[in-house]
PDB file of N, CA and C in Angstrom:
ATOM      1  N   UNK A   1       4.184-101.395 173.790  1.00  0.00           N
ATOM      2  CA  UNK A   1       2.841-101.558 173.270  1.00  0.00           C
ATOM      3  C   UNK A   1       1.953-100.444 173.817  1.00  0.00           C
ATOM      4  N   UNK A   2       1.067 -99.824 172.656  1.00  0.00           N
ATOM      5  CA  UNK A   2       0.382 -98.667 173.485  1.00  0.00           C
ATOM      6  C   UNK A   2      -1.220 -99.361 173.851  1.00  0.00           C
ATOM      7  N   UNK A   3      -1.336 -99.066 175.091  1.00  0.00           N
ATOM      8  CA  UNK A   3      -2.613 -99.237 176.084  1.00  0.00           C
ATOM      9  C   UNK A   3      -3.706 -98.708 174.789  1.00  0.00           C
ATOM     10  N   UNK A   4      -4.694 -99.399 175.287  1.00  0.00           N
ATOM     11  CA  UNK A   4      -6.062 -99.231 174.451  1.00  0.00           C
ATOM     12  C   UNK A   4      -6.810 -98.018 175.094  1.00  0.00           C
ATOM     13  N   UNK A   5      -6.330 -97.798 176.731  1.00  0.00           N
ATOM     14  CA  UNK A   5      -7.403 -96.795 176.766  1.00  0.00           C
ATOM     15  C   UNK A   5      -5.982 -95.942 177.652  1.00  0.00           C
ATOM     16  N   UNK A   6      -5.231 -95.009 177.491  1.00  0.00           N
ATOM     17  CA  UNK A   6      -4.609 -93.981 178.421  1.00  0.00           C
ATOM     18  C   UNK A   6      -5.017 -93.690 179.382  1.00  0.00           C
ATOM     19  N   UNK A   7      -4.113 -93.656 180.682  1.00  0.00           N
ATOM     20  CA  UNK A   7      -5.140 -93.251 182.000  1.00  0.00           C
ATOM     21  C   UNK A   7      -5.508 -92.009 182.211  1.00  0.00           C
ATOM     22  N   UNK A   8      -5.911 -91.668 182.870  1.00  0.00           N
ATOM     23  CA  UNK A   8      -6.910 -90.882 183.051  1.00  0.00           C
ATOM     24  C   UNK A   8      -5.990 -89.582 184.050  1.00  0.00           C
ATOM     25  N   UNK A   9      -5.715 -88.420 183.638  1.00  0.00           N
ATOM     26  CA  UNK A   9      -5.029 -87.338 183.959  1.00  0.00           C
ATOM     27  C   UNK A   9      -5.728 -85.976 184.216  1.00  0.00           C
ATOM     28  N   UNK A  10      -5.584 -85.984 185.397  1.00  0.00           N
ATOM     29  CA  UNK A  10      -6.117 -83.975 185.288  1.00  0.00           C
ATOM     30  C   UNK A  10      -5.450 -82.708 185.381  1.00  0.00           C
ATOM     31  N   UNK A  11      -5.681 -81.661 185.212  1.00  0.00           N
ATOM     32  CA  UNK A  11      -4.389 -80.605 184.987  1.00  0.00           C
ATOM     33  C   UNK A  11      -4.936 -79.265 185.978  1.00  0.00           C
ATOM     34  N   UNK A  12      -4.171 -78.512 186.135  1.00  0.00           N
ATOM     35  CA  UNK A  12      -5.230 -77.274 187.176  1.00  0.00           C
ATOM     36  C   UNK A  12      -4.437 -76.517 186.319  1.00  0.00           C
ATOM     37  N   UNK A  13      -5.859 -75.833 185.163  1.00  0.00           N
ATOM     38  CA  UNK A  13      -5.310 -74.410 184.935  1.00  0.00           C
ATOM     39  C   UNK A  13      -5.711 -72.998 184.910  1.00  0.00           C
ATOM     40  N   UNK A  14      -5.293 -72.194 184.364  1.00  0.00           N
ATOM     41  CA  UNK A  14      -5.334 -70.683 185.099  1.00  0.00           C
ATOM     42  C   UNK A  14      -6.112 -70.266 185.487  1.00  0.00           C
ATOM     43  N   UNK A  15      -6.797 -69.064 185.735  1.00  0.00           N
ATOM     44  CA  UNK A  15      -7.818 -68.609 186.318  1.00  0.00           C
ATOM     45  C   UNK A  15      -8.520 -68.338 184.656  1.00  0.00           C
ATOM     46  N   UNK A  16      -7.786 -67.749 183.928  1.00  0.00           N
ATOM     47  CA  UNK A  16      -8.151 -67.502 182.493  1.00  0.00           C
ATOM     48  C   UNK A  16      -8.555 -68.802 181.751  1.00  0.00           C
ATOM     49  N   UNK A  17      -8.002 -69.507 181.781  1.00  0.00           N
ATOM     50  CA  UNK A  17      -8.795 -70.629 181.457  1.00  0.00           C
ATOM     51  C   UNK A  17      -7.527 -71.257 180.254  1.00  0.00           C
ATOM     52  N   UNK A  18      -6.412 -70.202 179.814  1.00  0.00           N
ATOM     53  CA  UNK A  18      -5.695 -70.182 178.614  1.00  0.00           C
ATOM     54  C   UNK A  18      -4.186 -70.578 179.177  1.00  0.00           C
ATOM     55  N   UNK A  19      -3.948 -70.663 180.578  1.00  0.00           N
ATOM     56  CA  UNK A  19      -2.655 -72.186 180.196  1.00  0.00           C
ATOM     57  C   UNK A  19      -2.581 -72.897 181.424  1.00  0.00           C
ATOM     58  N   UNK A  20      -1.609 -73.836 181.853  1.00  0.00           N
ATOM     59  CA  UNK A  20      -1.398 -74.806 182.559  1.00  0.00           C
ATOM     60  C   UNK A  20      -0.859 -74.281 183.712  1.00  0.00           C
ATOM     61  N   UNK A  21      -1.339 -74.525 185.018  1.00  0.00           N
ATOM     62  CA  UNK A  21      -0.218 -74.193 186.453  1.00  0.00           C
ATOM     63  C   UNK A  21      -0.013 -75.705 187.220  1.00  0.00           C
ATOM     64  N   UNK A  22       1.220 -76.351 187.131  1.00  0.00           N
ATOM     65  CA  UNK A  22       1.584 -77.181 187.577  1.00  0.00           C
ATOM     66  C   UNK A  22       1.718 -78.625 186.657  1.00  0.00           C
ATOM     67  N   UNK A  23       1.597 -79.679 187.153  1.00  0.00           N
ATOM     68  CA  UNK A  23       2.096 -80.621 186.759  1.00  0.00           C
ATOM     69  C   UNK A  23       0.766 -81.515 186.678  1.00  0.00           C
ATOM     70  N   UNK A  24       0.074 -82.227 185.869  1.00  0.00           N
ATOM     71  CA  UNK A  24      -0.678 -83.532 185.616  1.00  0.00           C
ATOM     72  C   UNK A  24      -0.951 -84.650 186.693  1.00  0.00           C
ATOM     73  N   UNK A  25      -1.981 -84.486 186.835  1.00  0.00           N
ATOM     74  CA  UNK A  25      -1.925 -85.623 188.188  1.00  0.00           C
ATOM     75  C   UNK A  25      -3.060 -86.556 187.720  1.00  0.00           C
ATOM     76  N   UNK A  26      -2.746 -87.803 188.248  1.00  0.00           N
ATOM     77  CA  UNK A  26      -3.721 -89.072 187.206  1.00  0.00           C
ATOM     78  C   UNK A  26      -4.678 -89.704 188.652  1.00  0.00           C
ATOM     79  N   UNK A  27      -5.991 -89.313 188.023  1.00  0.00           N
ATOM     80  CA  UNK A  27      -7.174 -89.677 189.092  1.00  0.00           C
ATOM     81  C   UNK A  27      -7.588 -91.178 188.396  1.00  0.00           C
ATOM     82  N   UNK A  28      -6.886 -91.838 187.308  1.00  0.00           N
ATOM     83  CA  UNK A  28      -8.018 -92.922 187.285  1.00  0.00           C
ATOM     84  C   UNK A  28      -7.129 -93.810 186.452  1.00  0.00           C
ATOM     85  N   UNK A  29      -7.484 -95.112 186.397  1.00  0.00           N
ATOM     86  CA  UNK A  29      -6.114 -96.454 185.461  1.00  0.00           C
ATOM     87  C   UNK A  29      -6.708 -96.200 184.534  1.00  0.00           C
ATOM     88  N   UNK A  30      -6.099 -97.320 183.668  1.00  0.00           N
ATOM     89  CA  UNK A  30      -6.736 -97.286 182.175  1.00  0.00           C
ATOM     90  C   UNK A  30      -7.373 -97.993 181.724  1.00  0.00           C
ATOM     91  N   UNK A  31      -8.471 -98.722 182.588  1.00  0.00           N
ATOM     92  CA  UNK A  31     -10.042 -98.843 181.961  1.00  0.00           C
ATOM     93  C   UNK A  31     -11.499 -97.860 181.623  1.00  0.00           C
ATOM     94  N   UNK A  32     -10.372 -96.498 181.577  1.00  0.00           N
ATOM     95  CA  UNK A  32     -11.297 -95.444 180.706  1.00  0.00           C
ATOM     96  C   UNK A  32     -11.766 -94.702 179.886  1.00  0.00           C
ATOM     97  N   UNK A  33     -12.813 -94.466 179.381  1.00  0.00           N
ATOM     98  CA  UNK A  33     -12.349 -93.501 178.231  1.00  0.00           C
ATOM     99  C   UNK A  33     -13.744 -92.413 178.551  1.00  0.00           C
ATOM    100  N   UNK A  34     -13.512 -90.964 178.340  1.00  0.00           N
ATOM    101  CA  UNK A  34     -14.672 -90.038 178.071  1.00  0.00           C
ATOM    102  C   UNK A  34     -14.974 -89.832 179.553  1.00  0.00           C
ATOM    103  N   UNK A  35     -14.121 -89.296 180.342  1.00  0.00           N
ATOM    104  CA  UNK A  35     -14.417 -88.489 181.592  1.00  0.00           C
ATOM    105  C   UNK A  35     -14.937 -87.401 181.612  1.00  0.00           C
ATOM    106  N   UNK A  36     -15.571 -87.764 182.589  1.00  0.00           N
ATOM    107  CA  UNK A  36     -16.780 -86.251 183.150  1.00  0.00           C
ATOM    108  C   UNK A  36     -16.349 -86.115 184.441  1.00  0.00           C
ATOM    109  N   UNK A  37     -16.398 -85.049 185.080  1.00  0.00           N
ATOM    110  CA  UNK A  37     -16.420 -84.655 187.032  1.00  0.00           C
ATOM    111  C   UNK A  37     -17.534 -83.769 186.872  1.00  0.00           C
ATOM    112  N   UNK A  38     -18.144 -83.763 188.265  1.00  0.00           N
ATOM    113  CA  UNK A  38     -18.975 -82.951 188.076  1.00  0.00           C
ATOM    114  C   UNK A  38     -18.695 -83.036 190.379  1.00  0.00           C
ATOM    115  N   UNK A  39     -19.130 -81.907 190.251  1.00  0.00           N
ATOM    116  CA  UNK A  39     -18.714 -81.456 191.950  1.00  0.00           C
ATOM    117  C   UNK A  39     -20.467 -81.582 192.500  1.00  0.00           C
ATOM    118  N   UNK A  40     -20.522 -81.929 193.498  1.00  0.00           N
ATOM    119  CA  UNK A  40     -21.993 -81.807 194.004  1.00  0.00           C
ATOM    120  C   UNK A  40     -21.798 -81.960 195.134  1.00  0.00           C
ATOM    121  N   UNK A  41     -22.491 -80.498 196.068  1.00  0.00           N
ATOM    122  CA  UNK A  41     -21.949 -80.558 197.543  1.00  0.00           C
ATOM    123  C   UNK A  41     -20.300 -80.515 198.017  1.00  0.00           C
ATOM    124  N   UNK A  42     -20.180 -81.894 198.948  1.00  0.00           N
ATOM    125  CA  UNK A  42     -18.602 -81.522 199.181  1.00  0.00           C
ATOM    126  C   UNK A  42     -17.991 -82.778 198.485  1.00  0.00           C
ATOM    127  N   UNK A  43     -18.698 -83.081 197.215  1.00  0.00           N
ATOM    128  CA  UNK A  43     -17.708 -84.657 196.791  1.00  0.00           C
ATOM    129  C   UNK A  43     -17.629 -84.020 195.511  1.00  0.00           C
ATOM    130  N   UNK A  44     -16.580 -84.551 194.671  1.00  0.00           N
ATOM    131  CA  UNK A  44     -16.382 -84.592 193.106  1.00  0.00           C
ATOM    132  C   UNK A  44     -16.746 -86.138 192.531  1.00  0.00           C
ATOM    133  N   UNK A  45     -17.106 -85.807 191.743  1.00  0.00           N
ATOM    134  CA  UNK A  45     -17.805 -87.383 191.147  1.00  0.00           C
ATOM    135  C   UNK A  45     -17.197 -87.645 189.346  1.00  0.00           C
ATOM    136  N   UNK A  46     -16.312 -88.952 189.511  1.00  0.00           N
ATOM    137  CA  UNK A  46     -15.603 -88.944 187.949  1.00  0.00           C
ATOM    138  C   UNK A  46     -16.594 -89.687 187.436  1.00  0.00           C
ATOM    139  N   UNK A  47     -17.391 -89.068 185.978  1.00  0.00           N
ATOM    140  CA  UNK A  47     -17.966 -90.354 185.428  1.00  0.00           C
ATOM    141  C   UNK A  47     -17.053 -90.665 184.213  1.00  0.00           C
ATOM    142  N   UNK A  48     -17.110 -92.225 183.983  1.00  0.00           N
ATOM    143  CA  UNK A  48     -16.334 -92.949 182.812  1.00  0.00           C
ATOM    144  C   UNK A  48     -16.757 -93.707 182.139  1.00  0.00           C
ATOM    145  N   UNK A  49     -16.416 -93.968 180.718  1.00  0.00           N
ATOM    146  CA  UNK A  49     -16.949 -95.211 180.351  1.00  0.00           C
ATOM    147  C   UNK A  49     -16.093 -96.484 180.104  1.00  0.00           C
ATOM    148  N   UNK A  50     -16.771 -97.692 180.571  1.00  0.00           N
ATOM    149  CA  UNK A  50     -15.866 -98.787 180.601  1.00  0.00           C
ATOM    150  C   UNK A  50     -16.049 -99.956 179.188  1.00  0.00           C
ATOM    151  N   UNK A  51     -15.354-100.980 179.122  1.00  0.00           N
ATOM    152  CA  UNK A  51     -15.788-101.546 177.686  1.00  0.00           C
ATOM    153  C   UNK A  51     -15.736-101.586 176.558  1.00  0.00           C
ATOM    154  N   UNK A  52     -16.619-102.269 175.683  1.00  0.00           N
ATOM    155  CA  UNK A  52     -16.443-102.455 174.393  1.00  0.00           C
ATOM    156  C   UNK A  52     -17.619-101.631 173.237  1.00  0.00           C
ATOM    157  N   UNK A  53     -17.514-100.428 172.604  1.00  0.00           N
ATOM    158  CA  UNK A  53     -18.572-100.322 172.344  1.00  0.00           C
ATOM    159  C   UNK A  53     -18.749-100.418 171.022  1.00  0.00           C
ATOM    160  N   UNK A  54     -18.136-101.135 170.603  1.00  0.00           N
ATOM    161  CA  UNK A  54     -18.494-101.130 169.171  1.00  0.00           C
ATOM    162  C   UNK A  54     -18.429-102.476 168.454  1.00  0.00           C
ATOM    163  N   UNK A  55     -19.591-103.560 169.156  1.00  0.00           N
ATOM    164  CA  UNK A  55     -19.649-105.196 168.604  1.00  0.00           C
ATOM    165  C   UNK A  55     -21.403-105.074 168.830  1.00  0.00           C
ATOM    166  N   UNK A  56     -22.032-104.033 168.336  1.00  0.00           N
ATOM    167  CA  UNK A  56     -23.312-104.254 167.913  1.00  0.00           C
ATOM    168  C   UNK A  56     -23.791-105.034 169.072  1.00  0.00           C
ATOM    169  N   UNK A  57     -24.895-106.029 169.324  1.00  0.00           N
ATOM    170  CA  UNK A  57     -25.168-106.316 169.762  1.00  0.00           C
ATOM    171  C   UNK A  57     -24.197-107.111 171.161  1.00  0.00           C
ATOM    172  N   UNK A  58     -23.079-107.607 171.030  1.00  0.00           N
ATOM    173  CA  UNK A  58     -22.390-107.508 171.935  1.00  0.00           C
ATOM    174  C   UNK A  58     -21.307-106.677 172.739  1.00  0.00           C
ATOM    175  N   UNK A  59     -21.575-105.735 172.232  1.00  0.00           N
ATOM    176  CA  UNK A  59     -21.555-104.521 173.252  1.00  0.00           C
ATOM    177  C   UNK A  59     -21.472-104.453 174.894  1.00  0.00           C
ATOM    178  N   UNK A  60     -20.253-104.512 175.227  1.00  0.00           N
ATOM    179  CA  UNK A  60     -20.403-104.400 176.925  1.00  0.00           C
ATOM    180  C   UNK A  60     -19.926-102.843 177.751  1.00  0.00           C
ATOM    181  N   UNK A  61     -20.029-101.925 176.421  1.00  0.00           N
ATOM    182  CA  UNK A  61     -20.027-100.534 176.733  1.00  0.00           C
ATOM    183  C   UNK A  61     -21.285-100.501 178.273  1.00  0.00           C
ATOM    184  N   UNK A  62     -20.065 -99.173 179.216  1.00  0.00           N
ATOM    185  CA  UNK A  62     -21.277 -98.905 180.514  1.00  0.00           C
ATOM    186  C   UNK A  62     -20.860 -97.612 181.221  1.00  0.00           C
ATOM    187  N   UNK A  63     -21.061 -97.195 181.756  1.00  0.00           N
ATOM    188  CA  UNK A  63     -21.034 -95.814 182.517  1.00  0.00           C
ATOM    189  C   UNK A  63     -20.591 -96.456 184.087  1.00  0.00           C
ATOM    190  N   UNK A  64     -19.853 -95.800 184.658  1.00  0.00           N
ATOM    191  CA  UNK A  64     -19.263 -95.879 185.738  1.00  0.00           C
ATOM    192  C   UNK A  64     -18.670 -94.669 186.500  1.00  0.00           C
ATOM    193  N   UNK A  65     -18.985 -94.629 187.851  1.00  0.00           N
ATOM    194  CA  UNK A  65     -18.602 -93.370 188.809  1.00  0.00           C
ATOM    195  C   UNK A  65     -17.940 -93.312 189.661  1.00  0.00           C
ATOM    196  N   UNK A  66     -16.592 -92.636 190.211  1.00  0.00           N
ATOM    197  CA  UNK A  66     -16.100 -92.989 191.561  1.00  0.00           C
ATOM    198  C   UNK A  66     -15.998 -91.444 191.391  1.00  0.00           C
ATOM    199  N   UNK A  67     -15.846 -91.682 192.984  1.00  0.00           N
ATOM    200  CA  UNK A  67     -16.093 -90.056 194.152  1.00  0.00           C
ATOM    201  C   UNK A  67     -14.939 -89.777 194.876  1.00  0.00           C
ATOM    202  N   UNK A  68     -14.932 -88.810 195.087  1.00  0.00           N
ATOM    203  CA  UNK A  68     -13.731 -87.866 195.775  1.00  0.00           C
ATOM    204  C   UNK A  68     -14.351 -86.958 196.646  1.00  0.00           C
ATOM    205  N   UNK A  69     -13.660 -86.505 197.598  1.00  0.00           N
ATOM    206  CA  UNK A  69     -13.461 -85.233 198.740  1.00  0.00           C
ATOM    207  C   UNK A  69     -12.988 -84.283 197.660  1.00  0.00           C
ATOM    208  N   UNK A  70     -11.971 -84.319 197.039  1.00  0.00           N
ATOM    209  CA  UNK A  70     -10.461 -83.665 196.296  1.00  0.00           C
ATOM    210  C   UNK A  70     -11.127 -83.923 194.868  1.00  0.00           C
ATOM    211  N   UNK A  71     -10.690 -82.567 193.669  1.00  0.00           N
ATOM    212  CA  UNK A  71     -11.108 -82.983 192.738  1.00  0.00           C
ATOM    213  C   UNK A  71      -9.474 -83.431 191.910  1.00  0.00           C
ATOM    214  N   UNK A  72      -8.557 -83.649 192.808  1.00  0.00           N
ATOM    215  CA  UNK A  72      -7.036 -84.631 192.794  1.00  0.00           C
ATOM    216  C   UNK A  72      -7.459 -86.145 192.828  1.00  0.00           C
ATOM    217  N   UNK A  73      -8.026 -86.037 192.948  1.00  0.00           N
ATOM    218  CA  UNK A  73      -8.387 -87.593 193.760  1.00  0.00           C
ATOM    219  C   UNK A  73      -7.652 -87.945 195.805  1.00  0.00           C
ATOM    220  N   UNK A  74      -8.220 -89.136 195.976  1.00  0.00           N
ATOM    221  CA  UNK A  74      -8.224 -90.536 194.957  1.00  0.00           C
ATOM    222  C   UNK A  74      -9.945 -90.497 195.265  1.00  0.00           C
ATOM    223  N   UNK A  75      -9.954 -90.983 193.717  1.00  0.00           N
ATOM    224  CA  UNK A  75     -11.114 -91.582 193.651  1.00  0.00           C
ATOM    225  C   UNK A  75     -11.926 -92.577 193.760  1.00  0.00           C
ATOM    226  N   UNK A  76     -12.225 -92.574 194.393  1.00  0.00           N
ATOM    227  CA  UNK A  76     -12.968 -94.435 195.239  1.00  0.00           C
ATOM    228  C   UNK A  76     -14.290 -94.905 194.522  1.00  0.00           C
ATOM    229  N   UNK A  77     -14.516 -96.281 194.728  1.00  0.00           N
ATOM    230  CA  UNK A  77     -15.972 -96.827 193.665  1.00  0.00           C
ATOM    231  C   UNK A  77     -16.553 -97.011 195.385  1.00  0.00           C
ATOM    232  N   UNK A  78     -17.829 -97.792 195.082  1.00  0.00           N
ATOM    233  CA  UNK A  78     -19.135 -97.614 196.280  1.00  0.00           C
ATOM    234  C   UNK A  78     -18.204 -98.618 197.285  1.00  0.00           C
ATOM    235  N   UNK A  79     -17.290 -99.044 197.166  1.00  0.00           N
ATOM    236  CA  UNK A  79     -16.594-100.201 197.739  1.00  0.00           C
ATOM    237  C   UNK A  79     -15.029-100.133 198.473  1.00  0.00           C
ATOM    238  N   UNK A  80     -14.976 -98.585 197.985  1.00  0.00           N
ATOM    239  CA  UNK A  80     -13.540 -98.440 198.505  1.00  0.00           C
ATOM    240  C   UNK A  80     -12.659 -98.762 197.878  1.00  0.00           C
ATOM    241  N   UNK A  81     -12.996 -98.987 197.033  1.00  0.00           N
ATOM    242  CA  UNK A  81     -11.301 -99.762 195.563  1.00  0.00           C
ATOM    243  C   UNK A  81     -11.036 -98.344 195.116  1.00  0.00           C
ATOM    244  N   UNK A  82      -9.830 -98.263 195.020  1.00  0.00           N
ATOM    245  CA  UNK A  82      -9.482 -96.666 193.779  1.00  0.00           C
ATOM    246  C   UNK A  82      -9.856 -96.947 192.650  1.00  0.00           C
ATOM    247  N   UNK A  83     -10.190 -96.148 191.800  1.00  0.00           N
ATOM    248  CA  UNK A  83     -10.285 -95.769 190.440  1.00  0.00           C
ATOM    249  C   UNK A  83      -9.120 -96.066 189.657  1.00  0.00           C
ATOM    250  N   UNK A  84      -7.833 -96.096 190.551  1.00  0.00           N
ATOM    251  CA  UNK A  84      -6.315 -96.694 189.381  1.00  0.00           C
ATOM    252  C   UNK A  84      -6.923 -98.018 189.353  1.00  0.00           C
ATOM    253  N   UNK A  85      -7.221 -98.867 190.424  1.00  0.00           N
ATOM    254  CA  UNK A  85      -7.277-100.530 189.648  1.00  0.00           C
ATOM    255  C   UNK A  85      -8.348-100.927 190.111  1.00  0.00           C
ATOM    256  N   UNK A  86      -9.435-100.052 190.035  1.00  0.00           N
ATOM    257  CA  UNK A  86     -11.195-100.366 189.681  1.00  0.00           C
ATOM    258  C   UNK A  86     -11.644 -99.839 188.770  1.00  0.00           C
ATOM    259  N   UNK A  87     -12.858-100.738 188.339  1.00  0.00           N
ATOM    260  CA  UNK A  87     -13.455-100.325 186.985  1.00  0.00           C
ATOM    261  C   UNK A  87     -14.435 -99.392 187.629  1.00  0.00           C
ATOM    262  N   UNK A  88     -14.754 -98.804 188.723  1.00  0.00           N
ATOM    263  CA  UNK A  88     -15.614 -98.112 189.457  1.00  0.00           C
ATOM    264  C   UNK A  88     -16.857 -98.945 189.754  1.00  0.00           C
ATOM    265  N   UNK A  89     -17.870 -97.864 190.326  1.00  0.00           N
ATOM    266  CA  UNK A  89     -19.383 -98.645 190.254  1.00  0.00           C
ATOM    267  C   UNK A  89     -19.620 -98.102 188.884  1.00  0.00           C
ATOM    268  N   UNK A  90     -20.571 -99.364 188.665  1.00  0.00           N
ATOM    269  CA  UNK A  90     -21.778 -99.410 187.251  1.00  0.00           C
ATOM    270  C   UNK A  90     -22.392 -98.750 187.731  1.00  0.00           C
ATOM    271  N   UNK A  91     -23.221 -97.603 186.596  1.00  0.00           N
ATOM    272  CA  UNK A  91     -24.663 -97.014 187.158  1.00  0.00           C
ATOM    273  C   UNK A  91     -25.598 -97.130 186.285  1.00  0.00           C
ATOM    274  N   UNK A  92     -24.661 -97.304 184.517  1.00  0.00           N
ATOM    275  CA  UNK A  92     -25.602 -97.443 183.571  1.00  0.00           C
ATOM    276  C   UNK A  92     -24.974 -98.607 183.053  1.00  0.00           C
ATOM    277  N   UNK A  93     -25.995 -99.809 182.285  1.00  0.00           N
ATOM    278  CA  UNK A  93     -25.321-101.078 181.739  1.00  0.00           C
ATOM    279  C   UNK A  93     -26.654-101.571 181.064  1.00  0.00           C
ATOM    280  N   UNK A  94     -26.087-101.630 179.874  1.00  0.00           N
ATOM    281  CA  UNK A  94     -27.261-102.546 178.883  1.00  0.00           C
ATOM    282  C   UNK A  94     -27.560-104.142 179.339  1.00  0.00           C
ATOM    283  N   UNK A  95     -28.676-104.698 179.196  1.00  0.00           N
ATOM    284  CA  UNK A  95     -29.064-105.860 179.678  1.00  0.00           C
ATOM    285  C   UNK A  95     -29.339-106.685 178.469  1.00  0.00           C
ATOM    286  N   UNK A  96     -29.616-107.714 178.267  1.00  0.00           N
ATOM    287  CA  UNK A  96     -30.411-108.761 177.423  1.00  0.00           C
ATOM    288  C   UNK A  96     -31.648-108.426 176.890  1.00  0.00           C
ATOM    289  N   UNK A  97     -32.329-108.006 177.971  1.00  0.00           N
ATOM    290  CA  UNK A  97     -33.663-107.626 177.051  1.00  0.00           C
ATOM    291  C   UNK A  97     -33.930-106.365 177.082  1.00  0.00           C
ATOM    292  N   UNK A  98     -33.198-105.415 177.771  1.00  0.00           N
ATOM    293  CA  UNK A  98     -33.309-103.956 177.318  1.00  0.00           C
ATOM    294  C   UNK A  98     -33.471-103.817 175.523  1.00  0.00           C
ATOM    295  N   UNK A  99     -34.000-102.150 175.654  1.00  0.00           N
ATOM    296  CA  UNK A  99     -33.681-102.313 174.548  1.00  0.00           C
ATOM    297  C   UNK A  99     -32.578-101.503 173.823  1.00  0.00           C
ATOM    298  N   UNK A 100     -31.850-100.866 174.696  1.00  0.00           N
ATOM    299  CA  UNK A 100     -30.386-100.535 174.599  1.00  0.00           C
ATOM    300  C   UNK A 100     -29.015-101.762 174.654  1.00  0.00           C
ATOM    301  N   UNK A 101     -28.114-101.563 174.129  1.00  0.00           N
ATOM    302  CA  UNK A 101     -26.965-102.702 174.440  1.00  0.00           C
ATOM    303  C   UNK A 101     -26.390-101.741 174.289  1.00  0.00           C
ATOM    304  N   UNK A 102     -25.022-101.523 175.354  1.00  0.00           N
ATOM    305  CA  UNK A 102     -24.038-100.749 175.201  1.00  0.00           C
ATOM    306  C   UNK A 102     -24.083 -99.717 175.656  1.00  0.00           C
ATOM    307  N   UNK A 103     -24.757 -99.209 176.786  1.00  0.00           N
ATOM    308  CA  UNK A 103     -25.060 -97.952 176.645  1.00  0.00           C
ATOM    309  C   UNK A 103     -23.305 -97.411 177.366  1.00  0.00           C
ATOM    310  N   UNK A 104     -23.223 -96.113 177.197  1.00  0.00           N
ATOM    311  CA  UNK A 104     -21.998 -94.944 177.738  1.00  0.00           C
ATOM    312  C   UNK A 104     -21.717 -93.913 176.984  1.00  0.00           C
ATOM    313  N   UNK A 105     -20.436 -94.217 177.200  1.00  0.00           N
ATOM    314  CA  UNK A 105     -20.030 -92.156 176.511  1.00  0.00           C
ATOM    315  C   UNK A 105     -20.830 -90.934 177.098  1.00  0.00           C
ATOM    316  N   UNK A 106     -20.791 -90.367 178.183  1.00  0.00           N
ATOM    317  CA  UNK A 106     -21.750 -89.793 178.747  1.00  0.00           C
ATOM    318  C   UNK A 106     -21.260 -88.204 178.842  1.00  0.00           C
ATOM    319  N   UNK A 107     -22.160 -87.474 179.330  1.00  0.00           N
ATOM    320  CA  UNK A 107     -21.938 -85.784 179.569  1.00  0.00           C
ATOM    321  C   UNK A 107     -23.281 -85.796 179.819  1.00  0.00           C
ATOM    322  N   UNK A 108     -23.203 -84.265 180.455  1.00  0.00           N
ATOM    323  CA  UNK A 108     -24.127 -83.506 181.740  1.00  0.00           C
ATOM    324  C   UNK A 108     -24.088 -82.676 180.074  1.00  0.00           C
ATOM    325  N   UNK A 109     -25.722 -81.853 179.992  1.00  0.00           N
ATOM    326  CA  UNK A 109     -26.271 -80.816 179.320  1.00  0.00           C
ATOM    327  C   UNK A 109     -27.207 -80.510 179.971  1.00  0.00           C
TER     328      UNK A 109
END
């Protein structure tokens, strides 16, 4: 049976930017979809999104972050759980009376 969301894999490649050096290494399980890292200082930070986003108003789409030393991982939530079998920390999450439901899918511009 194929998983709803594939885990989460990173690759180190060339200096050129145009092929692969080494082998795939997986920073995160598969409650993710639409990864971001972004490095700040001496941590790497994975953002993800967790959930359901497409039931309209019940929507439990959310944004979630775990941090690293290593941009290998492991990646830890505010709690010390890894990123393989944590959903990370929440940072963004639609409420009841917001007037967003669902919010995620995220990127830095």
């Amino acid at each position: 049976m194929k998983e709803k969301f594939p885990k989460i894999y990173g690759v180190v490649l060339s200096k050129d930017g145009l092929s692969v050096k080494g082998e795939p290494f997986q920073i995160a399980g598969n409650s993710f979809e639409a990864p971001y890292l972004v490095k700040r200082d001496d941590n790497y930070y994975l953002f993800a999104s967790n959930g359901s986003c497409c039931e309209g108003a019940d929507s439990t789409y959310n944004v979630a972050v775990g941090r690293s030393k290593s941009i290998t991982g492991p990646y830890m939530d505010k709690i010390d759980n890894y990123l393989m079998h944590s959903r990370g920390t929440i940072i963004l999450l639609g409420k009841e009376k917001s007037k967003f439901v669902g919010p995620g899918h995220n990127a830095v511009i």
